[in-house]
Protein backbone atom coordinates (compact mmCIF):
# COMPACT_ATOMS: atom_id res chain seq x y z
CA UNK A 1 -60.97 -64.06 2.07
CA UNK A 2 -61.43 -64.82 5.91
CA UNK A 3 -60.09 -62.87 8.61
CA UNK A 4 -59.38 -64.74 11.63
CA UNK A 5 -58.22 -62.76 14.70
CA UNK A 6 -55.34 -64.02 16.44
CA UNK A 7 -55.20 -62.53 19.62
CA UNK A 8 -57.19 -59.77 21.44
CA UNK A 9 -56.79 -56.89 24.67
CA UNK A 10 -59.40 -55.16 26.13
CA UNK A 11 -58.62 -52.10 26.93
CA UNK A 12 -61.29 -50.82 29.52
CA UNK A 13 -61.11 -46.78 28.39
CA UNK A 14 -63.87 -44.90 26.80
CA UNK A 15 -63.27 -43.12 23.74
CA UNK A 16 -61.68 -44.02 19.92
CA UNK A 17 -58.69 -45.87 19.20
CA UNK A 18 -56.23 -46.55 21.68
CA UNK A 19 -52.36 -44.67 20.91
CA UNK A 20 -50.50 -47.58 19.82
CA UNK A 21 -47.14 -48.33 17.75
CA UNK A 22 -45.93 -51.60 16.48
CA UNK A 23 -42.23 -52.57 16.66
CA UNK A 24 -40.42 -55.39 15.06
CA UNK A 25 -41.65 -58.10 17.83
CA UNK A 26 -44.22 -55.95 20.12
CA UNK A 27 -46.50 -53.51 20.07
CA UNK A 28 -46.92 -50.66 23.09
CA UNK A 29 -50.02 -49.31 23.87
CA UNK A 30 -52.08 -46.90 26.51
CA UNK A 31 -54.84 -48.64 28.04
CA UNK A 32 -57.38 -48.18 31.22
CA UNK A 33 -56.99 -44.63 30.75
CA UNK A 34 -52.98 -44.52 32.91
CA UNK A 35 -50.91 -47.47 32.02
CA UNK A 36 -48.40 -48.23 29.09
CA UNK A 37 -48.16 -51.73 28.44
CA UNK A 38 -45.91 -53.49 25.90
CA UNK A 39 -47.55 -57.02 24.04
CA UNK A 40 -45.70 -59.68 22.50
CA UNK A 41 -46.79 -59.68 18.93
CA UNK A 42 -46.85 -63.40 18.94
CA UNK A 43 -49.62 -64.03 21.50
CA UNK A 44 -50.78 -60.66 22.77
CA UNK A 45 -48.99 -61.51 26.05
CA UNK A 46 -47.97 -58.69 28.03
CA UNK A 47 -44.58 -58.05 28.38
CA UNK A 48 -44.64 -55.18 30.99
CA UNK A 49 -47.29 -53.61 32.42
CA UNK A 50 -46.50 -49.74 34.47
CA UNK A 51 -48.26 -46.14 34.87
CA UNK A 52 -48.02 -43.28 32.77
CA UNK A 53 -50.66 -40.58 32.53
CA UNK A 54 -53.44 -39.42 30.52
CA UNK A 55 -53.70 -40.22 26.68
CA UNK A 56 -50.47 -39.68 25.22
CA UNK A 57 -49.78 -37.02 22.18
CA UNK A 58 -47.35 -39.12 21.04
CA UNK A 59 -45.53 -42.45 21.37
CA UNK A 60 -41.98 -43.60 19.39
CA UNK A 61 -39.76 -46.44 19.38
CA UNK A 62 -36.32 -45.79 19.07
CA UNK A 63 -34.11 -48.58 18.87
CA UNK A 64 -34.74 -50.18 22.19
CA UNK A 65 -36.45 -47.41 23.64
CA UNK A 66 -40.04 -45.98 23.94
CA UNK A 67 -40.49 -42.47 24.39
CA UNK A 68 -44.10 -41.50 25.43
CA UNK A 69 -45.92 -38.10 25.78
CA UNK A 70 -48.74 -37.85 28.06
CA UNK A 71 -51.39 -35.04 28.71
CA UNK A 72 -50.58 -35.18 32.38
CA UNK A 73 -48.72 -35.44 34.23
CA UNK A 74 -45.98 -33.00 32.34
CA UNK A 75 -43.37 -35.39 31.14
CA UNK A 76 -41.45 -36.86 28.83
CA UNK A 77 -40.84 -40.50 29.64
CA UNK A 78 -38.42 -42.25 28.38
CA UNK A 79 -39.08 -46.89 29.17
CA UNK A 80 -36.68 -49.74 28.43
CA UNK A 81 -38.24 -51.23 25.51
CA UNK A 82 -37.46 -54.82 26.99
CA UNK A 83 -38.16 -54.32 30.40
CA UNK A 84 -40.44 -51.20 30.99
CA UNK A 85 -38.03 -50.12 33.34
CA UNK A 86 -38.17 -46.09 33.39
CA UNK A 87 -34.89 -44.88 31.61
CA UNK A 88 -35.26 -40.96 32.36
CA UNK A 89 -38.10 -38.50 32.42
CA UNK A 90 -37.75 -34.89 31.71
CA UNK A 91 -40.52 -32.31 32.53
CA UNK A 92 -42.50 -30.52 30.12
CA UNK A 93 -44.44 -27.35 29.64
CA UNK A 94 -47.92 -27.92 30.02
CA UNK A 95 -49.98 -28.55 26.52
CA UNK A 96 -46.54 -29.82 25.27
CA UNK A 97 -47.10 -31.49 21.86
CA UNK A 98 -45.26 -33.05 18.99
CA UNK A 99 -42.80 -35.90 19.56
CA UNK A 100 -40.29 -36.97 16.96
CA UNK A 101 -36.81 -39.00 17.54
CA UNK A 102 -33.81 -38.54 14.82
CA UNK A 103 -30.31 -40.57 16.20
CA UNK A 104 -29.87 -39.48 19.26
CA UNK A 105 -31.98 -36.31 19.80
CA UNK A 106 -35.69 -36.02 20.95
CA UNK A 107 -37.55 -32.83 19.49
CA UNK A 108 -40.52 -32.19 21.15
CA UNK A 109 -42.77 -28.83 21.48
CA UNK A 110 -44.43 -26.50 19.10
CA UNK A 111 -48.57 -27.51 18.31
CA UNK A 112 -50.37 -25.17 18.82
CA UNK A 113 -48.27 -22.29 19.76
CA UNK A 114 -48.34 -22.82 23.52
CA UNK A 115 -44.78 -24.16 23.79
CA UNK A 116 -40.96 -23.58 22.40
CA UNK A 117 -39.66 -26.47 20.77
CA UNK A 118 -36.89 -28.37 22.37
CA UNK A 119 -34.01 -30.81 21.64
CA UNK A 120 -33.62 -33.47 24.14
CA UNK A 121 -30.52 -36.25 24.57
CA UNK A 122 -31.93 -39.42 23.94
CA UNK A 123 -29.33 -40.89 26.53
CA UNK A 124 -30.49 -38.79 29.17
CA UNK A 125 -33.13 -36.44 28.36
CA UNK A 126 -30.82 -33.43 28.99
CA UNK A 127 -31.92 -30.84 26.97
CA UNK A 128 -29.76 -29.85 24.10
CA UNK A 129 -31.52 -26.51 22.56
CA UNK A 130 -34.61 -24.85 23.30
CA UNK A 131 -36.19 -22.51 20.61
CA UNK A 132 -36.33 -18.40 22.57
CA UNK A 133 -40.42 -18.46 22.06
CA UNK A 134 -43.45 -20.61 21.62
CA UNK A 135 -44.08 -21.97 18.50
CA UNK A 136 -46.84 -23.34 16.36
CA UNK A 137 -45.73 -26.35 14.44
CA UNK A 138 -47.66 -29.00 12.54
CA UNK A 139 -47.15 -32.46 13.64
CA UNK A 140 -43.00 -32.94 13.25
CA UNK A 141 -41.44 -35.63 11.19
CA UNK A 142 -37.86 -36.78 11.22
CA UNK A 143 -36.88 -37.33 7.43
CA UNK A 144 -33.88 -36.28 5.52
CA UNK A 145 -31.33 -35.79 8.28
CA UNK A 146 -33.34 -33.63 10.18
CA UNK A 147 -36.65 -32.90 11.96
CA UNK A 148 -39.28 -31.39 9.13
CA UNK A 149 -41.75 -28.79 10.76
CA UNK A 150 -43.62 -25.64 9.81
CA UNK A 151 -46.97 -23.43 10.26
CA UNK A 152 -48.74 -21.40 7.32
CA UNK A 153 -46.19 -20.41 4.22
CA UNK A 154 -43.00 -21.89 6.17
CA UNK A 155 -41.59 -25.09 5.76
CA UNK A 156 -38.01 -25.82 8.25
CA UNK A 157 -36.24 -28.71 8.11
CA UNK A 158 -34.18 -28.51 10.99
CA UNK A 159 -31.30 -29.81 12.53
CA UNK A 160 -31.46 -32.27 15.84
CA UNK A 161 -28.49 -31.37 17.17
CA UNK A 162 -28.88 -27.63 17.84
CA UNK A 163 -32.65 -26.43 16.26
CA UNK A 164 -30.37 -24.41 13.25
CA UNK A 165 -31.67 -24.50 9.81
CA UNK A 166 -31.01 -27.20 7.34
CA UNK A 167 -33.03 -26.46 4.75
CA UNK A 168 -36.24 -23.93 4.61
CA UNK A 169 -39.00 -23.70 1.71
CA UNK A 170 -41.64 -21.25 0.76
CA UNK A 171 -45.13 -23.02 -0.01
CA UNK A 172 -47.62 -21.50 -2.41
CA UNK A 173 -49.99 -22.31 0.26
CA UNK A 174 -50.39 -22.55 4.11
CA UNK A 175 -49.96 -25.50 5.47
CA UNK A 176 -52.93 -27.26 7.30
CA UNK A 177 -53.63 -27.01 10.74
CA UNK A 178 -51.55 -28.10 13.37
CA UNK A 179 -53.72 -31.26 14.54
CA UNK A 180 -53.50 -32.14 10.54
CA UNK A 181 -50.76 -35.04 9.18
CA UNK A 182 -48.96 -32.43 7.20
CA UNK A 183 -46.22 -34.16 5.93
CA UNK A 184 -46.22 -37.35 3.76
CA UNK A 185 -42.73 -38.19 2.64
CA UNK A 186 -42.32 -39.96 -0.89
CA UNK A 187 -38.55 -40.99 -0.85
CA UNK A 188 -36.00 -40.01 1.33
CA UNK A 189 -35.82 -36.72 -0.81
CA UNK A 190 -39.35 -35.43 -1.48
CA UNK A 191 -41.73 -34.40 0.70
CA UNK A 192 -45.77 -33.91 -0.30
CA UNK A 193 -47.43 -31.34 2.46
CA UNK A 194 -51.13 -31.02 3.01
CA UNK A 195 -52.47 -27.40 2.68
CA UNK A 196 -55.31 -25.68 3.53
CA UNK A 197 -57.99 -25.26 0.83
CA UNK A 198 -57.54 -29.41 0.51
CA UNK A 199 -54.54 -28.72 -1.93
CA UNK A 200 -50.81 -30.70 -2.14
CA UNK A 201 -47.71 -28.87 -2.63
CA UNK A 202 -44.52 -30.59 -3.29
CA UNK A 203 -40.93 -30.16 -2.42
CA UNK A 204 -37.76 -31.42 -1.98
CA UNK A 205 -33.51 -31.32 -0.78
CA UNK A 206 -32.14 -29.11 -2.99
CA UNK A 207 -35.04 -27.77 -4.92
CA UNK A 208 -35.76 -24.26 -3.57
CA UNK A 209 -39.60 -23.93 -5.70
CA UNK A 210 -41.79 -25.79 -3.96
CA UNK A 211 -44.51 -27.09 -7.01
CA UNK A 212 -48.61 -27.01 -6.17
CA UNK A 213 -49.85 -30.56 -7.05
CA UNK A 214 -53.39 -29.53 -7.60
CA UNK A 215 -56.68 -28.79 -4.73
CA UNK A 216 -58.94 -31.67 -4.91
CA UNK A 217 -62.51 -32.58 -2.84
CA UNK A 218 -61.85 -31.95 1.48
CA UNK A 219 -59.52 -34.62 2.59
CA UNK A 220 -57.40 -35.68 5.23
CA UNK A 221 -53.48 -37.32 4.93
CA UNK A 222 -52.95 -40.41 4.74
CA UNK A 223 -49.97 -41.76 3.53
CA UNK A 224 -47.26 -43.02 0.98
CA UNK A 225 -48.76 -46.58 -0.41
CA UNK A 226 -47.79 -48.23 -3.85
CA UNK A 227 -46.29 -44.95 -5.08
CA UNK A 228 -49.41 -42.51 -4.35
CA UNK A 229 -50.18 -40.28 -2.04
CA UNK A 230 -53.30 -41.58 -0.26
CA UNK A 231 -56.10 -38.99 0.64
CA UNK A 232 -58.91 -40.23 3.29
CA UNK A 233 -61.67 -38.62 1.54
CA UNK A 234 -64.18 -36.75 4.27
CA UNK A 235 -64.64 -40.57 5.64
CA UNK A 236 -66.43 -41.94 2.84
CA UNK A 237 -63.44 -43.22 0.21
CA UNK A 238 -59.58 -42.58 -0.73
CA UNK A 239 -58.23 -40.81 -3.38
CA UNK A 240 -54.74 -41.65 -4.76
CA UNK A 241 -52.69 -38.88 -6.42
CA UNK A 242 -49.67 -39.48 -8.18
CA UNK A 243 -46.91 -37.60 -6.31
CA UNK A 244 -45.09 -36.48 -9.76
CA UNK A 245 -47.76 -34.70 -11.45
CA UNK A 246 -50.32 -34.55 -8.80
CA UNK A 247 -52.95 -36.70 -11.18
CA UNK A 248 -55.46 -39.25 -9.54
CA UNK A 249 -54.92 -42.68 -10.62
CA UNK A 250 -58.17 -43.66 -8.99
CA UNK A 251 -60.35 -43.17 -6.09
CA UNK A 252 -62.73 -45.93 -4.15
CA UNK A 253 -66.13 -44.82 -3.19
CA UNK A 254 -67.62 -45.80 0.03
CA UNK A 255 -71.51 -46.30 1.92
CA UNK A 256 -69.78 -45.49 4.83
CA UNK A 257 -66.92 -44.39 7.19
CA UNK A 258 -63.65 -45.56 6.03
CA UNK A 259 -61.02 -45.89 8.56
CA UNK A 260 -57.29 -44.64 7.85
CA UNK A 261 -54.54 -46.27 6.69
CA UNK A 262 -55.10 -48.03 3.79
CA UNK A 263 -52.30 -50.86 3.90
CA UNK A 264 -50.56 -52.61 1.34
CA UNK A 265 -51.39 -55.83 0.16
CA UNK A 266 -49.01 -57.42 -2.60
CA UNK A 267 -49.94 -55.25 -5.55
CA UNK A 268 -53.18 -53.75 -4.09
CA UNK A 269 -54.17 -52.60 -0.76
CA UNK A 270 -56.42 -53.14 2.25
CA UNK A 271 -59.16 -51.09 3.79
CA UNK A 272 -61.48 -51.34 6.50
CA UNK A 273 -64.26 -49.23 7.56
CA UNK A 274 -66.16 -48.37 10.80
CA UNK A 275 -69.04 -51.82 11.35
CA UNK A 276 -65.51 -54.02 10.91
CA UNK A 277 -65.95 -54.21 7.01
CA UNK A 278 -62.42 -54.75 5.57
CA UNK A 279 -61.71 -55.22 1.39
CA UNK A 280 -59.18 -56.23 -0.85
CA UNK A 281 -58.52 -53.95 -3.42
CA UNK A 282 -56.37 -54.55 -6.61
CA UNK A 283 -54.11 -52.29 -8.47
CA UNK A 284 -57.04 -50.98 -10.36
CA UNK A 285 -59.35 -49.87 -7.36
CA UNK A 286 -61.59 -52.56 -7.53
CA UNK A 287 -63.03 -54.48 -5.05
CA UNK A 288 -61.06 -58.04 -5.31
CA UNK A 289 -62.06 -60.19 -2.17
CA UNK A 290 -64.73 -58.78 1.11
CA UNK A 291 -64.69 -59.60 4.44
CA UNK A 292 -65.18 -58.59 8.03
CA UNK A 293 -63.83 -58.45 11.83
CA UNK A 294 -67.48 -59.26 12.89
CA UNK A 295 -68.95 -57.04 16.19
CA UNK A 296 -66.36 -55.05 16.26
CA UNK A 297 -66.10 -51.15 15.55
CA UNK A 298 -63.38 -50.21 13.76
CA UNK A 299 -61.10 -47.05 14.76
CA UNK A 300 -57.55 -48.18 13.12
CA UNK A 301 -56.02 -50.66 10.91
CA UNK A 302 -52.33 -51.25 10.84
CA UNK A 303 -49.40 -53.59 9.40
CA UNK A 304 -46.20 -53.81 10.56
CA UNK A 305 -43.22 -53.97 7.87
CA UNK A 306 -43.39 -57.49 7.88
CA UNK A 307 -47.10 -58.07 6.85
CA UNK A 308 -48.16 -58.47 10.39
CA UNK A 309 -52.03 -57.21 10.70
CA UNK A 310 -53.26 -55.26 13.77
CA UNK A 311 -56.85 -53.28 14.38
CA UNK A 312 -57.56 -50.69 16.64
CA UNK A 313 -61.38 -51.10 17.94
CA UNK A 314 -64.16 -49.46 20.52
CA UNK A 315 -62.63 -50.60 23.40
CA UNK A 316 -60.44 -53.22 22.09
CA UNK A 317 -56.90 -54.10 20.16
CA UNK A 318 -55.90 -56.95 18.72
CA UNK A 319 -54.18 -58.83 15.80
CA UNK A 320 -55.39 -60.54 13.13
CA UNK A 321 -54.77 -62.80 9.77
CA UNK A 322 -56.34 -62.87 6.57
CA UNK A 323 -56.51 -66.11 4.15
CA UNK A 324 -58.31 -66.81 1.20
């Protein structure tokens, strides 16, 4: 397996991976330390180039917007996917975090208890409810129908239109922290949250018990892959727990720091890890193929929905293929 890099951006900003997402022909991304720019997937050529702010807490595509949340200045910006042209930007309380789209509403707020949380018009960015108090809130997730959110015992699945309840669960355990991925969906019905105490707790729509999956070895989120929930394992391996009875199918074992996600890759998966190291696994665990993105520091690897491969790197971004 060889792993030829296709394009590449410098980014000229200190610091770990850039804030990135990857859309169906471009990917947006915050580079020399104020500027958004938007690449073509294709070639890495820019598309638009404009200013921002400081690193973002969040960016989202919807449709053919972006919607971007800075540190500073104190807004929500809302950019013409196509053009960059600014579309609306509504002001924000300062330390403002959390940033999740669902149709046509923008929920943003909660984190660390500094803020309310607040329903914005994605049309506009006239703002449709505002919770009565600051709230702390791990990192929201639309799923469901709603907007999924919730600190210690309290899970809230809540409505985009007005904040109101959809649904609400009790956990058997507190939630993680609210810098922690929290939430790692499993269908469009099932939900597996990451507690404190490294233990999984499932639940679901209509299902008013939430069930503990088990505690396993300090971990971090990672996501939904090949029917497991994947578990980035205090940097030095994953661990893969089957979402129904919270059993590990397997686990791979590392010499080093592992960088999140682990992507699929027909039946297996892909991982990389921090000296540009990246391996094929198959559906067993094993180690199928080795190879590497030489000189380059790995912070992020990423695919988009149509097998497209991107890294995140010291300094750098880029795309890349892999062939046998």
């Amino acid at each position: 397996m060889i792993a030829t890099v296709l394009w590449e951006r410098e980014l000229h900003q200190r610091g770990g991976a850039s804030a990135f997402v990857v859309g169906p022909d471009c990917v947006v991304l915050h580079e020399r330390r104020t500027r958004l720019v938007c690449l073509e997937r294709a070639d890495g050529a820019v598309r638009w180039d404009v200013p921002l702010g400081s690193w973002p807490r969040g960016i989202v595509l919807a449709g053919d917007r972006v919607l971007v949340l800075p540190q500073a200045p104190n807004l929500l910006s809302c950019i013409d996917l196509r053009t960059g042209a600014s579309l609306w930007s509504a002001p924000t309380p300062r330390w403002t975090g959390n940033i999740a789209v669902h149709s046509e509403t923008v929920v943003v707020g909660g984190w660390r208890g500094y803020t309310p949380m607040s329903g914005l018009d994605l049309a506009d960015g006239g703002v449709r409810w505002t919770t009565p108090s600051p709230v702390t809130s791990v990192r929201t997730l639309a799923w469901a129908g709603g907007v999924l959110t919730g600190s210690g015992y309290e899970v809230v699945l809540l409505d985009p239109a007005d904040g109101s309840d959809l649904a609400r669960w009790r956990l058997p355990d507190p939630l993680a922290g609210p810098d922690a991925k929290a939430f790692v969906p499993v269908s469009t019905e099932r939900v597996v949250a990451v507690c404190e105490a490294s233990s999984l707790v499932t639940f679901g729509i209509g299902e008013d018990e939430p069930s503990r999956l088990g505690s396993y070895d300090p971990f971090g989120a990672v996501g939904h892959v090949h029917g497991s929930v994947w578990m980035l394992r205090s940097g030095r391996g994953f661990l893969a727990v089957d979402p129904a009875d919270g059993t590990s199918s397997w686990s791979v074992e590392a010499d080093r720091r592992m960088v999140a996600d682990p992507l699929p890759c027909a039946d297996g998966l892909l991982v990389g890890d921090a000296n540009g190291g990246i391996r094929r696994l198959g559906p067993d665990g094993r180690t199928v193929e080795r190879c590497s993105l030489p000189g380059r520091r790995l912070d992020t690897l990423a695919a988009a929905g149509d097998g497209g491969l991107f890294f995140a790197a010291k300094g750098t971004f880029g795309s890349f293929t892999l062939t046998p």
